[in-house]
Protein backbone atom coordinates (compact mmCIF):
# COMPACT_ATOMS: atom_id res chain seq x y z
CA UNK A 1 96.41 86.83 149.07
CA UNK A 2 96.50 90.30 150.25
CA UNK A 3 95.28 93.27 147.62
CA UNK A 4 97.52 96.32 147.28
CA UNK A 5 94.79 98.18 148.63
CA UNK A 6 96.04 96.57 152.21
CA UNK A 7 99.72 96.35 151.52
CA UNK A 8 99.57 100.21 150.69
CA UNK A 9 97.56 100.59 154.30
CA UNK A 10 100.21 98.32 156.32
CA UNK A 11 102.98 100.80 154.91
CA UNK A 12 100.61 103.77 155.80
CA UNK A 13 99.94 103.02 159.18
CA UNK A 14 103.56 102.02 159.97
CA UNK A 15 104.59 105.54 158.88
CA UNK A 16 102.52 106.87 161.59
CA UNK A 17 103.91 104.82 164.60
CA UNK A 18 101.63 101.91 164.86
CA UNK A 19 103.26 98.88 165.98
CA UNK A 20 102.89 95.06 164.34
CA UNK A 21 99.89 94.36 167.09
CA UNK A 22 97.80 97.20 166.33
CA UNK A 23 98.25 97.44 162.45
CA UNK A 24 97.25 93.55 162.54
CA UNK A 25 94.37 94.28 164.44
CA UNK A 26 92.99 97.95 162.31
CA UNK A 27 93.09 95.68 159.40
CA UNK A 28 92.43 92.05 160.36
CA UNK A 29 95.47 90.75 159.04
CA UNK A 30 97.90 88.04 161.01
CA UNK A 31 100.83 89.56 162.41
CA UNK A 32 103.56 87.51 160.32
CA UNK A 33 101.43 89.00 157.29
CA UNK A 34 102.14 92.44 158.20
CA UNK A 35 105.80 91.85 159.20
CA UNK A 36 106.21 89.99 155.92
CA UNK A 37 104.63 92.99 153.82
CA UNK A 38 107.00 95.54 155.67
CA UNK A 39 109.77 93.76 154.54
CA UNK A 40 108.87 93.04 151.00
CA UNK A 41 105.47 94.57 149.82
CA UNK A 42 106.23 93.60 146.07
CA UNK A 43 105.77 89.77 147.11
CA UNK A 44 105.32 87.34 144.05
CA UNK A 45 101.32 86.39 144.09
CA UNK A 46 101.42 82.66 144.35
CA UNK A 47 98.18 80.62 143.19
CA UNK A 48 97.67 77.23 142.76
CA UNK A 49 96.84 75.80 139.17
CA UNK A 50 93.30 75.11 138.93
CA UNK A 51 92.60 71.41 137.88
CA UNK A 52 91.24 71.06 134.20
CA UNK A 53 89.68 68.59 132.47
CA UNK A 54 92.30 67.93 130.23
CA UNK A 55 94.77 66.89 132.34
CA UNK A 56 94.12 62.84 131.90
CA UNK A 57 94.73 63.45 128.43
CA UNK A 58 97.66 65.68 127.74
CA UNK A 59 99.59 62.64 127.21
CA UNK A 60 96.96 61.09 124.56
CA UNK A 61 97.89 64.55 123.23
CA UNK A 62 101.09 64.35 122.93
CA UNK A 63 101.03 61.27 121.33
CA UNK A 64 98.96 61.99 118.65
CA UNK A 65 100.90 65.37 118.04
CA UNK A 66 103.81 63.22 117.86
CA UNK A 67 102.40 60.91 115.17
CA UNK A 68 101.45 64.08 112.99
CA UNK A 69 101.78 67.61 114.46
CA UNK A 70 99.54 68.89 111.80
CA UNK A 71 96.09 67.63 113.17
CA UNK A 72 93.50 69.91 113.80
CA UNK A 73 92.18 71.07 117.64
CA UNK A 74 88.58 69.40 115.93
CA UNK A 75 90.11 66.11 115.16
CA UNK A 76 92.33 65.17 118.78
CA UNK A 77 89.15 66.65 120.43
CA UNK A 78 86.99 64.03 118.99
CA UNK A 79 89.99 61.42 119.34
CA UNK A 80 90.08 62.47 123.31
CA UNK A 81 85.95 62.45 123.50
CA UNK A 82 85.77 58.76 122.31
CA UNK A 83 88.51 58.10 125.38
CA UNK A 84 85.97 59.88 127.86
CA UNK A 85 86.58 63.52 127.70
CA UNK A 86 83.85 65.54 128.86
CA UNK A 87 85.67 69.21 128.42
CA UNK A 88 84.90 72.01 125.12
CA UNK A 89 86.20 72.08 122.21
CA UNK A 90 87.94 75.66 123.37
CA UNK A 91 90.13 73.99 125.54
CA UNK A 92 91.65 71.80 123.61
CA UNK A 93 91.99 74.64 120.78
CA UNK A 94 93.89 76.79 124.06
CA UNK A 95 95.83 73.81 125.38
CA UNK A 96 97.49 73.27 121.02
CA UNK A 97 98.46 76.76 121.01
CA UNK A 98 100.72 76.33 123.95
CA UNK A 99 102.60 72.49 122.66
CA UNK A 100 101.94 72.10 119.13
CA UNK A 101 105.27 73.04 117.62
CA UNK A 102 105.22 76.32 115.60
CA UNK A 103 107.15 77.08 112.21
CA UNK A 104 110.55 79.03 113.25
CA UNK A 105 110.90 79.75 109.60
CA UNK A 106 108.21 82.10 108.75
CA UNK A 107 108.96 85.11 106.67
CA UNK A 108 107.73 88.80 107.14
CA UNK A 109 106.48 90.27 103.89
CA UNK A 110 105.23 93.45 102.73
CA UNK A 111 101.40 93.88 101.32
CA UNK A 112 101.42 95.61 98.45
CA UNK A 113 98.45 97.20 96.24
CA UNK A 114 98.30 97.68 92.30
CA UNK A 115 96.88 100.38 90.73
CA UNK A 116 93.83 100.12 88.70
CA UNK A 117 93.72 98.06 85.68
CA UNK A 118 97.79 97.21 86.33
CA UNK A 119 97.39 92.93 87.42
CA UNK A 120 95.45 90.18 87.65
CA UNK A 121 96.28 87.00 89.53
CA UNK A 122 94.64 83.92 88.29
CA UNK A 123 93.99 80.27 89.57
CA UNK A 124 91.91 77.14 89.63
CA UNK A 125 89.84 75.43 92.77
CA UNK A 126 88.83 71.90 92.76
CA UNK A 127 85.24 71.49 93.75
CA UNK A 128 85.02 67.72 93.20
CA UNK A 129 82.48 65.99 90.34
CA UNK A 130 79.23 66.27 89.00
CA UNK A 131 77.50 63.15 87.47
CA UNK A 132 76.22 62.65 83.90
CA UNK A 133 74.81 59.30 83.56
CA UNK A 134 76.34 56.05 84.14
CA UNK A 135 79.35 58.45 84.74
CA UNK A 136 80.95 61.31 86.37
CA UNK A 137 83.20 64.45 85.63
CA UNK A 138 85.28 66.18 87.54
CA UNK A 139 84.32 69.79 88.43
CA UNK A 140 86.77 73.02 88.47
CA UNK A 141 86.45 76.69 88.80
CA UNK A 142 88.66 79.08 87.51
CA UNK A 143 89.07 82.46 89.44
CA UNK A 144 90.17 85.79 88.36
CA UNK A 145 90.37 88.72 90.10
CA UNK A 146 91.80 92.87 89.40
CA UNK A 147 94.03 93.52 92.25
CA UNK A 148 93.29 97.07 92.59
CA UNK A 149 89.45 96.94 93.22
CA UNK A 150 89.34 92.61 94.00
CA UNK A 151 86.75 92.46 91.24
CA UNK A 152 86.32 89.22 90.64
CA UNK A 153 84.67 86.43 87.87
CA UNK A 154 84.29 82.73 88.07
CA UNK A 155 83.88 79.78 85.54
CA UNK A 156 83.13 76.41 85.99
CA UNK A 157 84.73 73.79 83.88
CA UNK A 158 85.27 70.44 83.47
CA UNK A 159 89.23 70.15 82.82
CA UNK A 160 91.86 72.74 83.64
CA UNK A 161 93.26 71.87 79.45
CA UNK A 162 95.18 74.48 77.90
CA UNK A 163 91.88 75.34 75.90
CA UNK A 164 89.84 75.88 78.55
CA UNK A 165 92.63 77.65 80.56
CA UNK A 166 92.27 80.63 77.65
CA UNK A 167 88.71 80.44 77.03
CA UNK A 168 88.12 80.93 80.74
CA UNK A 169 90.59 83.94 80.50
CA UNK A 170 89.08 85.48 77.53
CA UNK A 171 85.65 85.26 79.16
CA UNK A 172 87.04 86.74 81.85
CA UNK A 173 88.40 89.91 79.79
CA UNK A 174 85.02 90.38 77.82
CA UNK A 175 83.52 90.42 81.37
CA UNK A 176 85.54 93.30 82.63
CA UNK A 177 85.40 94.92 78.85
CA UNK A 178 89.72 95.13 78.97
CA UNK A 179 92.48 93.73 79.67
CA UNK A 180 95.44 94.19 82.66
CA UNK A 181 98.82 94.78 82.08
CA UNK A 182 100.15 91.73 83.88
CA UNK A 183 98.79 88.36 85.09
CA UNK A 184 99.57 86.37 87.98
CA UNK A 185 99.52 82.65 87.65
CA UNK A 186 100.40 80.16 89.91
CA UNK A 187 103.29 77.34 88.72
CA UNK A 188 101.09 75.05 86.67
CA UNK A 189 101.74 73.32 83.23
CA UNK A 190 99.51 75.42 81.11
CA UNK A 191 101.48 78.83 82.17
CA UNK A 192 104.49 77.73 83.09
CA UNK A 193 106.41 74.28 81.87
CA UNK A 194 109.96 75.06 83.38
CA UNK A 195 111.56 76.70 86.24
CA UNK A 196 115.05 76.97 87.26
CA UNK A 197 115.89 79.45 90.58
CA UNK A 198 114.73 82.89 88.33
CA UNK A 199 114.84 81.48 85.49
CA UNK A 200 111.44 80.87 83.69
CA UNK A 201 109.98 79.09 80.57
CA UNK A 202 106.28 79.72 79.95
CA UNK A 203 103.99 77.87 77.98
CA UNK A 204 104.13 78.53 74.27
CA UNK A 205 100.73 78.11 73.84
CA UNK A 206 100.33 80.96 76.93
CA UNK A 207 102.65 83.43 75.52
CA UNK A 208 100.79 82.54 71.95
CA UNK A 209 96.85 83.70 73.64
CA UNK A 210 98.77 86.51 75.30
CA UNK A 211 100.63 88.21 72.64
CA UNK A 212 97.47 89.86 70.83
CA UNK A 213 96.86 91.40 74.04
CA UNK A 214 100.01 92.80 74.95
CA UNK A 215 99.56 91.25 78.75
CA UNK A 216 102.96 89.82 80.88
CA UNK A 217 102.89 86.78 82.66
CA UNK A 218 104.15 86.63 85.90
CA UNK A 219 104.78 83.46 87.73
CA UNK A 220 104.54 83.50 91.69
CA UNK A 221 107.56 81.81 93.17
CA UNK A 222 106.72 78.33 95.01
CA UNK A 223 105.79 78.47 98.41
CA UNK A 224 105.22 81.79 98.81
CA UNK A 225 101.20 82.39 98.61
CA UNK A 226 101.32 85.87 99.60
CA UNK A 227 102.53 86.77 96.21
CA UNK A 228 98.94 85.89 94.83
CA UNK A 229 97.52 86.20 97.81
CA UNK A 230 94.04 87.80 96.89
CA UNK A 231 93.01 84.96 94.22
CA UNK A 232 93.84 82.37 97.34
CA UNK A 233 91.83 83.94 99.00
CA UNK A 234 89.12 84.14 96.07
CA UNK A 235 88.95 80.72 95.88
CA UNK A 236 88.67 80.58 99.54
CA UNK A 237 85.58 83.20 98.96
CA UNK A 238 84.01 80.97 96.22
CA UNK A 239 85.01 77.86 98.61
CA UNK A 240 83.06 78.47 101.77
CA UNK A 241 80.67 81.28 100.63
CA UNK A 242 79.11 80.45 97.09
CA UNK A 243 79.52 76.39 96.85
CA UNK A 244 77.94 74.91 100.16
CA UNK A 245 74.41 73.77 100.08
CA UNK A 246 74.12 74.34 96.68
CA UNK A 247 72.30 72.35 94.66
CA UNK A 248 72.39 72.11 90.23
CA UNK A 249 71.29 69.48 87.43
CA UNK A 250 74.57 70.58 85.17
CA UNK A 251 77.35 72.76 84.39
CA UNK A 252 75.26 75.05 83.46
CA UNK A 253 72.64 75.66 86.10
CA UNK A 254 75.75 75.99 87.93
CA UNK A 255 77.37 78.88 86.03
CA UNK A 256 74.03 80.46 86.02
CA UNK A 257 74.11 80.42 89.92
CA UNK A 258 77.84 81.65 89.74
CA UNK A 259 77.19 84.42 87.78
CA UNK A 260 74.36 85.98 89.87
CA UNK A 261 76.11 85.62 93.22
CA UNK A 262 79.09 86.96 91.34
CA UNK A 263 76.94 90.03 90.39
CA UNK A 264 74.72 90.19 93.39
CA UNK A 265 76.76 89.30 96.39
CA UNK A 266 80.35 88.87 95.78
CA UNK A 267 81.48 92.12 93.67
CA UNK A 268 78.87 93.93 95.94
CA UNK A 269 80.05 93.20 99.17
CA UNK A 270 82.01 95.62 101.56
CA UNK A 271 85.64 94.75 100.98
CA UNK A 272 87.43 94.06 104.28
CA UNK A 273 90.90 95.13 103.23
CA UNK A 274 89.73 98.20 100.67
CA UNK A 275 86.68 99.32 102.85
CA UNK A 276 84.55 99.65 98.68
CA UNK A 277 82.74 97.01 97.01
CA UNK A 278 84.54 96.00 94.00
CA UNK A 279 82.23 96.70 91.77
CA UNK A 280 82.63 100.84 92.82
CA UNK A 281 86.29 100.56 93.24
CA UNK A 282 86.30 98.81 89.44
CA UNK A 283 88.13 101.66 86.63
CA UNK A 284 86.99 100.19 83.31
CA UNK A 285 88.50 103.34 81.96
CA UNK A 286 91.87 102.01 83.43
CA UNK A 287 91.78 98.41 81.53
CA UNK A 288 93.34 98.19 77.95
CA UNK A 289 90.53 97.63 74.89
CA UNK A 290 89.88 94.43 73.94
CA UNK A 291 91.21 93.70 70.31
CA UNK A 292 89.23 93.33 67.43
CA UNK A 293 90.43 90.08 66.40
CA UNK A 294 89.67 87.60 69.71
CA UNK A 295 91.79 84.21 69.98
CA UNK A 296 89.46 81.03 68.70
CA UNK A 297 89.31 79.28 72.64
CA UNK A 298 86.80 76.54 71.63
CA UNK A 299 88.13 73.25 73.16
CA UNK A 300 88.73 70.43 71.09
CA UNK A 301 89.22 66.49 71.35
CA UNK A 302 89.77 63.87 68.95
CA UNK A 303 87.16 61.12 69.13
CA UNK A 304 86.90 57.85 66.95
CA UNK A 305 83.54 56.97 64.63
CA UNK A 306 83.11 53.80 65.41
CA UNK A 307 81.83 50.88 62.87
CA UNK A 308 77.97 52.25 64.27
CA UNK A 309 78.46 55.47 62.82
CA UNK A 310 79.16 56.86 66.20
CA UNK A 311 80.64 58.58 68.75
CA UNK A 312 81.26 58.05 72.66
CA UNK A 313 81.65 60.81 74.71
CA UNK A 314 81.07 60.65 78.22
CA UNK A 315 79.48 57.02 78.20
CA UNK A 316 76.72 58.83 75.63
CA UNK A 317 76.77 57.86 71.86
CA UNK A 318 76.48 60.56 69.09
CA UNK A 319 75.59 59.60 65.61
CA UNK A 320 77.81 61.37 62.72
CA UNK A 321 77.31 60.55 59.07
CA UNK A 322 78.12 56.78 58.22
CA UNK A 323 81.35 58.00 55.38
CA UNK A 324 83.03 59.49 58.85
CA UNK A 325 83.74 55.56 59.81
């Protein structure tokens, strides 16, 4: 293939008289090369495709991208190992982004930013179970965060019950010493227990823990995550920064842990999208006071005495007085 450098020089010396022979000879070039250049010196560059060693296994490819389009570049590139691939993991991430099929339905949407102390968005993570016993429990964190400054607190629990839903919230509130003027919450039975297009029933229970603090609920719409999109990506934080390798005898070793990284690393960090740490870009002066009187959040079971005199809770026995039989 012949540079522009030497297309621009055939052109040159052609101007100035010199025929086919000597312009192929000035510049080492074949003489059908020159004639062709004269003629049409914006020729298409032609190059071969360079073999890769993916090309034995597109069609595995395609045939597991027909089965579920969805599978990650890390899963068909171990599928296509165990078949005798020898190539990087970056290829096969490349080679997805050309034939996977893409979403013609995605949406544009507009990022928008709350002024201090205006809204909070709220949700829970699943972080699997921790055992007690003969037993185990399932483990949950709820998030909150202020979406002016992304300050943000985290509790641990062992059910996502309408109990714990408002203890966790209130806990949250005494932590930031006030209150927004909204909340955020995602579609689930505690907040929310009917939806219809716009129209929206919250929980009675919800509107009952919210009243004394004159906050609004707000539900996000289904499928559209952008709408609370800085807890997602809280729980994201909390997810992949605070929970690997992380080890704890009980709940609360674990809050313990939560609380410092929440105080030392998480509301301290350099924000990406507000360029502050939270913690500076926090206006307590902007949050509403507390009330006086705070909502009673303790959770609460029933549990049958047995003839023993006792209790079972979590495959323990507790003794209680033998007249509560």
């Amino acid at each position: 293939m012949i540079d522009r450098r030497t297309v621009f020089e055939i052109h040159r010396l052609a101007h100035e008289g010199y025929t086919l022979r000597k312009i192929s000879r000035r510049l080492s070039i074949s003489r059908k090369s020159v004639k062709k250049y004269l003629l049409d010196p914006d020729r298409p560059r032609i190059t071969a495709p360079r073999p890769s060693k993916l090309d034995p296994f597109r069609e595995t490819i395609r045939h597991l991208l027909d089965e579920d389009p969805t599978l990650s570049a890390a899963l068909i590139h171990q599928r296509i190992m165990d078949a005798g691939f020898t190539g990087r993991y970056t290829i096969v991430k490349d080679y997805l982004r050309e034939v996977r099929p893409q979403s013609r339905h995605k949406r544009a949407f507009i990022r928008f930013e709350s002024p201090p102390g205006q809204q909070c968005q709220i949700d829970w993570g699943h972080f699997g179970s921790i055992p007690y016993g003969d037993t185990r429990r399932k483990l949950y964190c709820f998030a909150l965060v202020e979406a002016h400054s992304r300050l943000m607190c985290l509790e641990f629990t062992h059910s996502q019950r309408q109990e714990t839903l408002h203890r966790a919230l209130l806990n949250a509130f005494r932590f930031m010493n006030g209150t927004p003027r909204e909340v955020v919450v995602d579609n689930m039975l505690t907040a929310v227990t009917e939806r219809e297009g716009p129209l929206i029933r919250y929980n009675d229970a919800f509107l009952d823990f919210l009243r004394p603090f004159g906050i609004v609920p707000r539900a996000a719409n289904p499928a559209k995550p952008h709408e609370k999109g800085k807890i997602e990506s809280i729980i994201g934080y909390i997810r992949h920064n605070f929970f690997p390798a992380r080890s704890f005898a009980d709940l609360a070793q674990l809050q313990a842990q939560a609380d410092h990284w929440r105080d030392h690393v998480a509301n301290r960090r350099v924000h990406a999208t507000t360029g502050k740490p939270p913690v500076e870009r926090f206006d307590p002066k902007a949050m509403r006071l507390l009330p006086e009187m705070l909502p009673d959040c303790r959770d609460m079971a029933p549990a049958k005495v047995h003839s023993d005199f006792a209790v079972r809770f979590d495959a323990n026995a507790y003794s209680v007085p033998p007249w509560a039989v």
